[in-house]
N, C-alpha and C. Protein backbone atom coordinates (compact mmCIF):
# COMPACT_ATOMS: atom_id res chain seq x y z
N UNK A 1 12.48 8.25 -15.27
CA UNK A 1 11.40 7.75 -14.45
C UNK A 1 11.16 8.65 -13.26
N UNK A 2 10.41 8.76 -12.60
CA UNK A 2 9.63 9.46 -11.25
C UNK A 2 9.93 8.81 -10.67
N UNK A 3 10.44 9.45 -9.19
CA UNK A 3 10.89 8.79 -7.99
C UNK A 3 9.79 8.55 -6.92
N UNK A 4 9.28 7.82 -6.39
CA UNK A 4 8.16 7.85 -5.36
C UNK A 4 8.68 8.67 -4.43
N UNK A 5 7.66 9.49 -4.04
CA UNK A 5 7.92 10.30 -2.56
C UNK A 5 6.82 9.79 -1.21
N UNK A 6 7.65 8.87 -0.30
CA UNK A 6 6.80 7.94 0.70
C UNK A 6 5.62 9.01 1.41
N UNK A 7 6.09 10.40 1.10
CA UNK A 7 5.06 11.51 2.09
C UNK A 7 3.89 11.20 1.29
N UNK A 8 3.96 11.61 -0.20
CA UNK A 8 2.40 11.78 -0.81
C UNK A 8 1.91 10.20 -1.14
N UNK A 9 2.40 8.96 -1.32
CA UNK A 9 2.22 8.02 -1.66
C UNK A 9 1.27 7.72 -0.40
N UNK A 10 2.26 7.65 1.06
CA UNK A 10 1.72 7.55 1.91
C UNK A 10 0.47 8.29 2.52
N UNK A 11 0.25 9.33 2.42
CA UNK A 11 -1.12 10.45 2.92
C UNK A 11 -2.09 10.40 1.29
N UNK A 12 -1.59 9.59 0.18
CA UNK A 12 -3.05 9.21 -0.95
C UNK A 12 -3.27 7.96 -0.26
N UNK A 13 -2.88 6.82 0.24
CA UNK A 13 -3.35 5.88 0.32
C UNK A 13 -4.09 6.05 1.86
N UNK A 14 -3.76 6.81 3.10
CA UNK A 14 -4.51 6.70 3.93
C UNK A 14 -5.76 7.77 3.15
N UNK A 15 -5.90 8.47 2.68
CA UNK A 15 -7.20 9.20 1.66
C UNK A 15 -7.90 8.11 1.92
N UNK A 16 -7.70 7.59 0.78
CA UNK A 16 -8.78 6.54 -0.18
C UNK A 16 -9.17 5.58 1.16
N UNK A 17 -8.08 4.98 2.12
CA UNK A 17 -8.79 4.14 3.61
C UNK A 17 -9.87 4.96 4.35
N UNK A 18 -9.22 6.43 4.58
CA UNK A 18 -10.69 6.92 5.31
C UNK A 18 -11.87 6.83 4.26
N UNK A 19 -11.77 7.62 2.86
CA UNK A 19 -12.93 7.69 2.46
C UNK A 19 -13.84 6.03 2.08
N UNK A 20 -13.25 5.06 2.19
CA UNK A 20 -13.56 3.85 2.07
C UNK A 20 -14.15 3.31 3.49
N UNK A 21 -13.60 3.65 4.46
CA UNK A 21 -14.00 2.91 5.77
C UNK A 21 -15.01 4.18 6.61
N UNK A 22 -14.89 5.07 6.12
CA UNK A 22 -16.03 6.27 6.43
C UNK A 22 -16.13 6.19 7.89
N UNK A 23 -17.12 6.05 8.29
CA UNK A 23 -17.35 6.21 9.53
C UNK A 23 -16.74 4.97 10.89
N UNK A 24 -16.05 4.11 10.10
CA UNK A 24 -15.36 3.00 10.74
C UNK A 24 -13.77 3.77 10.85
N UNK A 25 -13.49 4.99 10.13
CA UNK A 25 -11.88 5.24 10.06
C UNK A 25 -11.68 5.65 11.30
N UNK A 26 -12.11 6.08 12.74
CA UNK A 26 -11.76 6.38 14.16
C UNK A 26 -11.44 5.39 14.57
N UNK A 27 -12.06 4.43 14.43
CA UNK A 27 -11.53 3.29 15.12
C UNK A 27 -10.27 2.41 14.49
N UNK A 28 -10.09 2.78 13.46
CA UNK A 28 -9.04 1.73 12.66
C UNK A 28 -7.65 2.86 12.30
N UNK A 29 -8.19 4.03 12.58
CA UNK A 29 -7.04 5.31 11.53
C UNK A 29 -5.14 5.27 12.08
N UNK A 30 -5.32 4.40 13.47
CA UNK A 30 -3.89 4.11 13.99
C UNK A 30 -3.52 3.27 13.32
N UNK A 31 -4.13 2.26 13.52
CA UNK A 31 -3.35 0.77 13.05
C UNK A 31 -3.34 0.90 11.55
N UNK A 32 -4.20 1.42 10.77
CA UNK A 32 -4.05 1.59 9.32
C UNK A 32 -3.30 2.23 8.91
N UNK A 33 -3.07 3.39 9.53
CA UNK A 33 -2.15 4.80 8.89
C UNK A 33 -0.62 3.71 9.22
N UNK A 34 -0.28 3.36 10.83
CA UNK A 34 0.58 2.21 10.84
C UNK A 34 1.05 1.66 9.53
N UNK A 35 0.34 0.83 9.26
CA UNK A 35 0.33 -0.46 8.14
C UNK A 35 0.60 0.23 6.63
N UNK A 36 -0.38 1.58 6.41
CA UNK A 36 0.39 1.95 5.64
C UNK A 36 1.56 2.62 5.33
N UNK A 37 2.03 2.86 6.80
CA UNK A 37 3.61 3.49 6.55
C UNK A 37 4.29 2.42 6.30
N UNK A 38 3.96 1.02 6.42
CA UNK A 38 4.73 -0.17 6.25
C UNK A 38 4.81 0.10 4.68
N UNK A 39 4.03 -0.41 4.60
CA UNK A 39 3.11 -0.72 2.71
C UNK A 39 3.98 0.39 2.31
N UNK A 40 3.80 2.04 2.40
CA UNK A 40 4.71 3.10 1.26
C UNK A 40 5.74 3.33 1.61
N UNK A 41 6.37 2.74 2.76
CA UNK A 41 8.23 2.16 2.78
C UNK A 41 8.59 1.44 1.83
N UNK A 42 7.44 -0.13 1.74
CA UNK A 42 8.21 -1.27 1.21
C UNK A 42 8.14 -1.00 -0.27
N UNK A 43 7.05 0.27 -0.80
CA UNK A 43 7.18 -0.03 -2.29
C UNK A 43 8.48 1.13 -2.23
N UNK A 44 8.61 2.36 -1.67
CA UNK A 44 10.06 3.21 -2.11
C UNK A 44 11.47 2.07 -1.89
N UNK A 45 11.28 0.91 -1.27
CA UNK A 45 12.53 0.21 -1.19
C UNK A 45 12.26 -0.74 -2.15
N UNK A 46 11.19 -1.22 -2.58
CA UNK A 46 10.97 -2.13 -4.08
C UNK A 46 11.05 -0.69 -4.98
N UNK A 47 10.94 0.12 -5.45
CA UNK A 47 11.75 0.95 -6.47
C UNK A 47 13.03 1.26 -6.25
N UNK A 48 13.73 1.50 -5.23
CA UNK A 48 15.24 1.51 -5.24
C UNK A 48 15.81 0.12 -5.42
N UNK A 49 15.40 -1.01 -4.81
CA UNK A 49 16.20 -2.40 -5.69
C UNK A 49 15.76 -2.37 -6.73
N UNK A 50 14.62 -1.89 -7.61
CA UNK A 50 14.82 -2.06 -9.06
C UNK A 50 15.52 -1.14 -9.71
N UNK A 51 15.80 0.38 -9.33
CA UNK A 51 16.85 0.78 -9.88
C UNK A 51 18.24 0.19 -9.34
N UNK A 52 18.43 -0.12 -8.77
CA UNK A 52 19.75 -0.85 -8.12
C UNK A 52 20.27 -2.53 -8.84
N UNK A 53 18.94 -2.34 -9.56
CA UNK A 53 19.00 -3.72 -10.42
C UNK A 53 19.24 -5.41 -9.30
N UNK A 54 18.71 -4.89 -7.89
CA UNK A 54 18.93 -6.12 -7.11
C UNK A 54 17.61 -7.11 -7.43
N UNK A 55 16.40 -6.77 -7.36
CA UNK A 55 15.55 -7.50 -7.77
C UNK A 55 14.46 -7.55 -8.99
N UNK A 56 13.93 -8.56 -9.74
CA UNK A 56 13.05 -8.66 -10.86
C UNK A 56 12.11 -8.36 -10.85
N UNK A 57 11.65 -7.82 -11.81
CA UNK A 57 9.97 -7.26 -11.79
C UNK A 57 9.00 -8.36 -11.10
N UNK A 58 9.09 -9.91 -11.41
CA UNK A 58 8.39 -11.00 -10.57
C UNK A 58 8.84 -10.85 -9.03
N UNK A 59 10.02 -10.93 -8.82
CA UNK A 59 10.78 -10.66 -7.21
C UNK A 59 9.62 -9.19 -6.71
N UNK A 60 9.86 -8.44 -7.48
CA UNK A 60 9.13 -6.96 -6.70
C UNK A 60 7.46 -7.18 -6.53
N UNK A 61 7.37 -8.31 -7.48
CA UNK A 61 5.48 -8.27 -6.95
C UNK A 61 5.58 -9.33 -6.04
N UNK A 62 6.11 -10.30 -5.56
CA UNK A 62 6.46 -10.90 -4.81
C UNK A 62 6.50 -10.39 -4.05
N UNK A 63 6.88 -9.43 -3.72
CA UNK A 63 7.38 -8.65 -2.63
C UNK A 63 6.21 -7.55 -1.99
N UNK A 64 5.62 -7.23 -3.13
CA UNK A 64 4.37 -6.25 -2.93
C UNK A 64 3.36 -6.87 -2.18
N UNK A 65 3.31 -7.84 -2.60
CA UNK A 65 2.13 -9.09 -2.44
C UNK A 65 2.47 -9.92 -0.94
N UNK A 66 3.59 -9.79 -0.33
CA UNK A 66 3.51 -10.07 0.80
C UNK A 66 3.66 -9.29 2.20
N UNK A 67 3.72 -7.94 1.38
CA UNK A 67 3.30 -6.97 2.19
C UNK A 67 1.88 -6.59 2.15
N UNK A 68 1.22 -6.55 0.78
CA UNK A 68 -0.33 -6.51 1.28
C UNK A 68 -0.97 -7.36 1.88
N UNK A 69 -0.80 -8.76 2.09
CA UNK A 69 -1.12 -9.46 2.81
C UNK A 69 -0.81 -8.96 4.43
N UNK A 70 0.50 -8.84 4.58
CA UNK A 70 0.43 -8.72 6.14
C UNK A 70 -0.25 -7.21 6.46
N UNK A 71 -0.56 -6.12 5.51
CA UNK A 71 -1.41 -5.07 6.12
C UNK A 71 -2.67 -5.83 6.34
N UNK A 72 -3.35 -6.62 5.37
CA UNK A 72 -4.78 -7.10 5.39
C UNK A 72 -4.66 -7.71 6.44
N UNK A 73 -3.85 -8.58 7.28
CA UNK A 73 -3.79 -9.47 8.98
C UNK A 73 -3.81 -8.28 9.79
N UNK A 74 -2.92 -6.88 9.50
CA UNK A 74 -2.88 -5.77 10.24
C UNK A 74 -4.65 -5.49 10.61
N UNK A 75 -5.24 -5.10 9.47
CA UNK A 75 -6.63 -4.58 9.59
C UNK A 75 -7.36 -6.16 10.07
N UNK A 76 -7.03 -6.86 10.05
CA UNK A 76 -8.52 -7.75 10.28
C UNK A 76 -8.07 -8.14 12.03
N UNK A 77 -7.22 -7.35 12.83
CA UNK A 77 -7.00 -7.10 13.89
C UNK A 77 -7.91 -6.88 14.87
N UNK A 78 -8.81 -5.92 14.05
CA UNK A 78 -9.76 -4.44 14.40
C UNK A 78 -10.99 -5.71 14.52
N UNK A 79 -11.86 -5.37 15.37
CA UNK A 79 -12.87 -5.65 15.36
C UNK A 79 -14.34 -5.22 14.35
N UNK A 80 -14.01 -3.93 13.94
CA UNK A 80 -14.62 -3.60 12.90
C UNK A 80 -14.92 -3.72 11.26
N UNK A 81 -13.52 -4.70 10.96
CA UNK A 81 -13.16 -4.59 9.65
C UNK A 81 -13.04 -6.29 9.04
N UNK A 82 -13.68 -6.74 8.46
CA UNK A 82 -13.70 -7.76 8.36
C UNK A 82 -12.77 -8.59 6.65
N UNK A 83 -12.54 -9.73 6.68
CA UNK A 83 -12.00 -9.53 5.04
C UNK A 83 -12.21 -8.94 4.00
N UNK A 84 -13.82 -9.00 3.89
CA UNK A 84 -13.81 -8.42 2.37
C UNK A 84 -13.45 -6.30 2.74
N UNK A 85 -14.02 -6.12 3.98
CA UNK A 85 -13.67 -4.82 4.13
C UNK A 85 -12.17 -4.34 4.27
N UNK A 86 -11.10 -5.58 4.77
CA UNK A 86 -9.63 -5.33 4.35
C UNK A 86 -9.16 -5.33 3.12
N UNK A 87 -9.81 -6.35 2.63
CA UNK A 87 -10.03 -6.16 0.59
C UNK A 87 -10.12 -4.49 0.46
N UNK A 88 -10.89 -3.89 0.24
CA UNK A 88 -11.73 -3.28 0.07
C UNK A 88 -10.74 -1.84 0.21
N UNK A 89 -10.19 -1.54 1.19
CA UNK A 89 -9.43 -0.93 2.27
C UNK A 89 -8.27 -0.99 1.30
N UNK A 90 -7.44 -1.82 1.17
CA UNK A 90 -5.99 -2.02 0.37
C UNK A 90 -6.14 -1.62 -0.72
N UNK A 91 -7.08 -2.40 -1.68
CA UNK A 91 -7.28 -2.25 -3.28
C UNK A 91 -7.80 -0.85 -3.64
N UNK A 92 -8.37 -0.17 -2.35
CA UNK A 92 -8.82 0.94 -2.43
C UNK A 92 -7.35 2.07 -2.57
N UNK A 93 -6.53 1.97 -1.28
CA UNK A 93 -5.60 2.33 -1.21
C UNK A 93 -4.73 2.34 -2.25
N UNK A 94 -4.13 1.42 -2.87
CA UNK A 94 -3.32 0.97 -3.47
C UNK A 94 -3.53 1.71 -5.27
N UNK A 95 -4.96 1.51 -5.52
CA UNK A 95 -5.66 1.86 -6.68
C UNK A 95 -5.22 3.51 -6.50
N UNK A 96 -5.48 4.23 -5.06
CA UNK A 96 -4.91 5.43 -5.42
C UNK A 96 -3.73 6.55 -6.16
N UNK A 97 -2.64 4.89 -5.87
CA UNK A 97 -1.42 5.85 -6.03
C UNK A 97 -1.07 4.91 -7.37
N UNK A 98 -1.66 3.85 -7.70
CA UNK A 98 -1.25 3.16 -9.33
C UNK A 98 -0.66 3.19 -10.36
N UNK A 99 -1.30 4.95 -10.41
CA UNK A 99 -0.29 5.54 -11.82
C UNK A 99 1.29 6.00 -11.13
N UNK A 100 1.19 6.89 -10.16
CA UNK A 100 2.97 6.78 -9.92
C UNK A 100 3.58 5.85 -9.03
N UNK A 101 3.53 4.82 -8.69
CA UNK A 101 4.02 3.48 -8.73
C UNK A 101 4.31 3.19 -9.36
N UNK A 102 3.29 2.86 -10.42
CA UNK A 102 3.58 2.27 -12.11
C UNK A 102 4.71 2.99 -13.19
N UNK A 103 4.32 4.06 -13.13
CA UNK A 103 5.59 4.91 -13.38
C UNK A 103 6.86 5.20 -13.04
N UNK A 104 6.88 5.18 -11.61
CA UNK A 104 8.24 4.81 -10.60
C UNK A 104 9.27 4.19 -11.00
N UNK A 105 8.50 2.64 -11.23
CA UNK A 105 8.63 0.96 -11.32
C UNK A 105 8.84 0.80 -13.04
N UNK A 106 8.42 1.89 -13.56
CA UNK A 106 8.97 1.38 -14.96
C UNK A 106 8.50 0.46 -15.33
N UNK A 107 6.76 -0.83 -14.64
CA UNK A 107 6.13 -1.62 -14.98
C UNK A 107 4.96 -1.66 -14.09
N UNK A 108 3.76 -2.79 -14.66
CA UNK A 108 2.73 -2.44 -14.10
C UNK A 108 2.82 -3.14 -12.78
N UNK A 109 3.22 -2.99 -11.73
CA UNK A 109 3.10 -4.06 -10.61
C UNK A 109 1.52 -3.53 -9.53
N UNK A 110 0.70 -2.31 -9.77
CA UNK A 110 -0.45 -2.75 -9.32
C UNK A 110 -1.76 -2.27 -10.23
């Protein structure tokens, strides 16, 4: 399996936030780039407990899933960015790096 590397995981998913929030990314590019160093920590530590065999493929989306939530409270912080645009922002993000996650993880968790 492929090991996630938090550098490129992390600098594809702020990509896809600027090119998604376009001319809104000056105002949001701290607190987002932030949130996503959260977000491509928590999935390199949800692929090391699954090689470590500490948690289940349900446990790890569990786990995914309550970290995208607290980035989406991160962004709807901003005065600029509203739910469906924190939608928008994550799924965008997230959709970037899919295939090596998925590959990482040895299952589909996004």
């Amino acid at each position: 399996m492929a090991k996630l590397n938090f550098i490129t995981i992390f600098e594809e998913m702020v990509a896809a936030a600027r090119t998604t929030l376009a001319g809104n990314w000056p105002a949001v590019a701290d607190i987002a780039s932030s949130s996503f160093k959260t977000l491509a920590q928590a999935l390199v530590d949800i692929e090391q407990m699954k090689n470590d065999g500490t948690i289940s493929d349900e446990q790890a989306k569990l786990l995914l899933n309550m970290h995208k939530n607290t980035s989406k409270i991160v962004l709807l912080t901003v005065d600029v960015i509203d739910i469906i645009k924190a939608e928008a922002v994550i799924n965008a993000a997230l959709s970037a790096i899919r295939i090596p996650v998925n590959a990482a993880l040895g299952f589909q968790i996004l």
